[in-house]
C-alpha atoms as a PDB file:
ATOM      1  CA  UNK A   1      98.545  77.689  97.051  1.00  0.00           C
ATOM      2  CA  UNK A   2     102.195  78.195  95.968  1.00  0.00           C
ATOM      3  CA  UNK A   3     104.800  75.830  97.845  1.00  0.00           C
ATOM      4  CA  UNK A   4     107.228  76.941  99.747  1.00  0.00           C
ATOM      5  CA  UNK A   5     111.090  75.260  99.683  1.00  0.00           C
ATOM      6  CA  UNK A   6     113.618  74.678 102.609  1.00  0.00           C
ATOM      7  CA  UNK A   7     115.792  78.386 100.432  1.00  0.00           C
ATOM      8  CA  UNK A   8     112.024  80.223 100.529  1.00  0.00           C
ATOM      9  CA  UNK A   9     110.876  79.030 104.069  1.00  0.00           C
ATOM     10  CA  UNK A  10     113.880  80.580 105.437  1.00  0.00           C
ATOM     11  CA  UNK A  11     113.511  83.852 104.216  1.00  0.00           C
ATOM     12  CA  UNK A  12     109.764  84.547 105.459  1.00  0.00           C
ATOM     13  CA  UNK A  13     110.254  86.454 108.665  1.00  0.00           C
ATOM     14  CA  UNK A  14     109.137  84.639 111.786  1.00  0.00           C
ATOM     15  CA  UNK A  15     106.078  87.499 111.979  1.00  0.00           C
ATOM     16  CA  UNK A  16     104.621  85.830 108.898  1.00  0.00           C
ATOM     17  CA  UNK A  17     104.106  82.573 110.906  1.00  0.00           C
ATOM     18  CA  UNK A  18     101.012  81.778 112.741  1.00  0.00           C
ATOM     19  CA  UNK A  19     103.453  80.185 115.208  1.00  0.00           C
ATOM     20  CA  UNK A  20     106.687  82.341 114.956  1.00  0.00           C
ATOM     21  CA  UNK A  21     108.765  80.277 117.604  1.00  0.00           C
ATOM     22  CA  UNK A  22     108.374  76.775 115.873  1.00  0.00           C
ATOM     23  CA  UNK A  23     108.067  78.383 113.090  1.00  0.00           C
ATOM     24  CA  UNK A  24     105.097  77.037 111.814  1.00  0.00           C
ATOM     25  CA  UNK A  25     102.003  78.021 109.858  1.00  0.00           C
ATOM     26  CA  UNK A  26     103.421  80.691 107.311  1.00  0.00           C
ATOM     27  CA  UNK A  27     100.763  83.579 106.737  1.00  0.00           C
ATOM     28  CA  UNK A  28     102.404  85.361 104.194  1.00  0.00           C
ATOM     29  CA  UNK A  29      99.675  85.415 101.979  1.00  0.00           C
ATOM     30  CA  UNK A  30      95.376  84.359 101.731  1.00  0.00           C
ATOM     31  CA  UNK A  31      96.521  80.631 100.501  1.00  0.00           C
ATOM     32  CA  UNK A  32      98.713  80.207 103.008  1.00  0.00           C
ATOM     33  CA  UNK A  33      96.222  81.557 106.019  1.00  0.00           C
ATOM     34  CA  UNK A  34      93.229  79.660 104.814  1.00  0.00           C
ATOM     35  CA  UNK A  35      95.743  76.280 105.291  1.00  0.00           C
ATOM     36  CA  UNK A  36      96.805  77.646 108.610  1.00  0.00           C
ATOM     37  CA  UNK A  37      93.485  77.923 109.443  1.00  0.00           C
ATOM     38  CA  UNK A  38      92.728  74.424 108.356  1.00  0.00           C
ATOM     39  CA  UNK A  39      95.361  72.521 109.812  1.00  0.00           C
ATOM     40  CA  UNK A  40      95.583  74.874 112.903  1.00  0.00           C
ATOM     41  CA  UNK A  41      94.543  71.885 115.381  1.00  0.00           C
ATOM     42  CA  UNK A  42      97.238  69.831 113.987  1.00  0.00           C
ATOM     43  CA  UNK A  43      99.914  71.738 115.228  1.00  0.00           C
ATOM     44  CA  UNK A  44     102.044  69.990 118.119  1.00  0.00           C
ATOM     45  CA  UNK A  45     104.406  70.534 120.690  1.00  0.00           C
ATOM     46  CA  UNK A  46     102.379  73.924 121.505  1.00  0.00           C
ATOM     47  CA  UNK A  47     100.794  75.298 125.040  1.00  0.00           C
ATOM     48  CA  UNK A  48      97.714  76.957 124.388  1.00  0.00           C
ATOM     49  CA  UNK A  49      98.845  80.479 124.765  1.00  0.00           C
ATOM     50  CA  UNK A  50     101.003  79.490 122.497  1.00  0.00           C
ATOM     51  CA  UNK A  51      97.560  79.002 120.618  1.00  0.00           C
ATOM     52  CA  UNK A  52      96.298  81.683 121.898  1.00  0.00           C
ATOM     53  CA  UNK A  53      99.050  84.209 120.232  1.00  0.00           C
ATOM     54  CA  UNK A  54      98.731  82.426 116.921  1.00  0.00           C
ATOM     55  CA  UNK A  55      94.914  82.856 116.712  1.00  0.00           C
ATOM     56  CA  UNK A  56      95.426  86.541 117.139  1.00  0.00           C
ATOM     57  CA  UNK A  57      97.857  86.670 114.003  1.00  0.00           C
ATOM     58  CA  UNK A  58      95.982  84.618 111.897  1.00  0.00           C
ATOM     59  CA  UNK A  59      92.689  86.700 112.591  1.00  0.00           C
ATOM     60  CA  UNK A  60      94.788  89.823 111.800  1.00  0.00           C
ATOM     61  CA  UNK A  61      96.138  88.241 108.676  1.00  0.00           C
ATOM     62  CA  UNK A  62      93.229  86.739 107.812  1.00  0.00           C
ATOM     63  CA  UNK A  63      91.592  90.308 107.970  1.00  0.00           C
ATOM     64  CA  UNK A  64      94.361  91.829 105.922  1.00  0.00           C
ATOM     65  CA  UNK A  65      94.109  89.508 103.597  1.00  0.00           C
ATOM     66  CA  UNK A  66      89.863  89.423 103.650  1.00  0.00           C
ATOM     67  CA  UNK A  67      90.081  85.538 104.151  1.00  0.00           C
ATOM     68  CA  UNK A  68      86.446  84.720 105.516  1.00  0.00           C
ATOM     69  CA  UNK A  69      86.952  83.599 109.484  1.00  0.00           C
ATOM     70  CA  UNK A  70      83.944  82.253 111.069  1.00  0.00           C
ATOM     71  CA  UNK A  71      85.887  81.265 114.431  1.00  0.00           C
ATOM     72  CA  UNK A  72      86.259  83.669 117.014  1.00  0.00           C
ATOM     73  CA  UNK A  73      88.394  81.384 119.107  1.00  0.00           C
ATOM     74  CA  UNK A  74      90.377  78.040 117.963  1.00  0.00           C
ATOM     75  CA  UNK A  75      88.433  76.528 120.290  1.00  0.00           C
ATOM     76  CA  UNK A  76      85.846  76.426 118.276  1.00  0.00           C
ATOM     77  CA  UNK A  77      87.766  75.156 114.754  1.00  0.00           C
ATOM     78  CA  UNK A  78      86.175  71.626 114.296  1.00  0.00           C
END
């Protein structure tokens, strides 16, 4: 997965984040929505609509991108 720097980070638009408030989670590309997926529960400070919302544009991105997604709902991410 490539890194992303403070310069790059800023220039991703805020629809290429799992969590476009805060932010956080970029899904700009398959690296980067397989680590959202992984470290989706790790995410704080967020209501779960707030989940809810990012779930839906990481399964879209994750389709896009034909990322494997076994998880209907991030309830169910272990």
């Amino acid at each position: 997965m490539s890194k992303i720097n403070e310069a790059t980070r800023d220039l991703v638009s805020d629809a290429n984040f799992a969590f476009p408030k805060e932010r956080k989670e970029p899904i700009h590309d398959a690296a980067h929505v397989r680590n959202a997926i992984a470290r989706f529960k790790q995410v704080q400070g967020v209501t779960d609509a707030e989940r809810d919302a990012a779930w839906k544009r990481i399964q879209a991105a994750a389709k896009n991108m034909n990322v494997a997604l076994n998880e209907k709902d991030w309830r169910e991410l272990s």
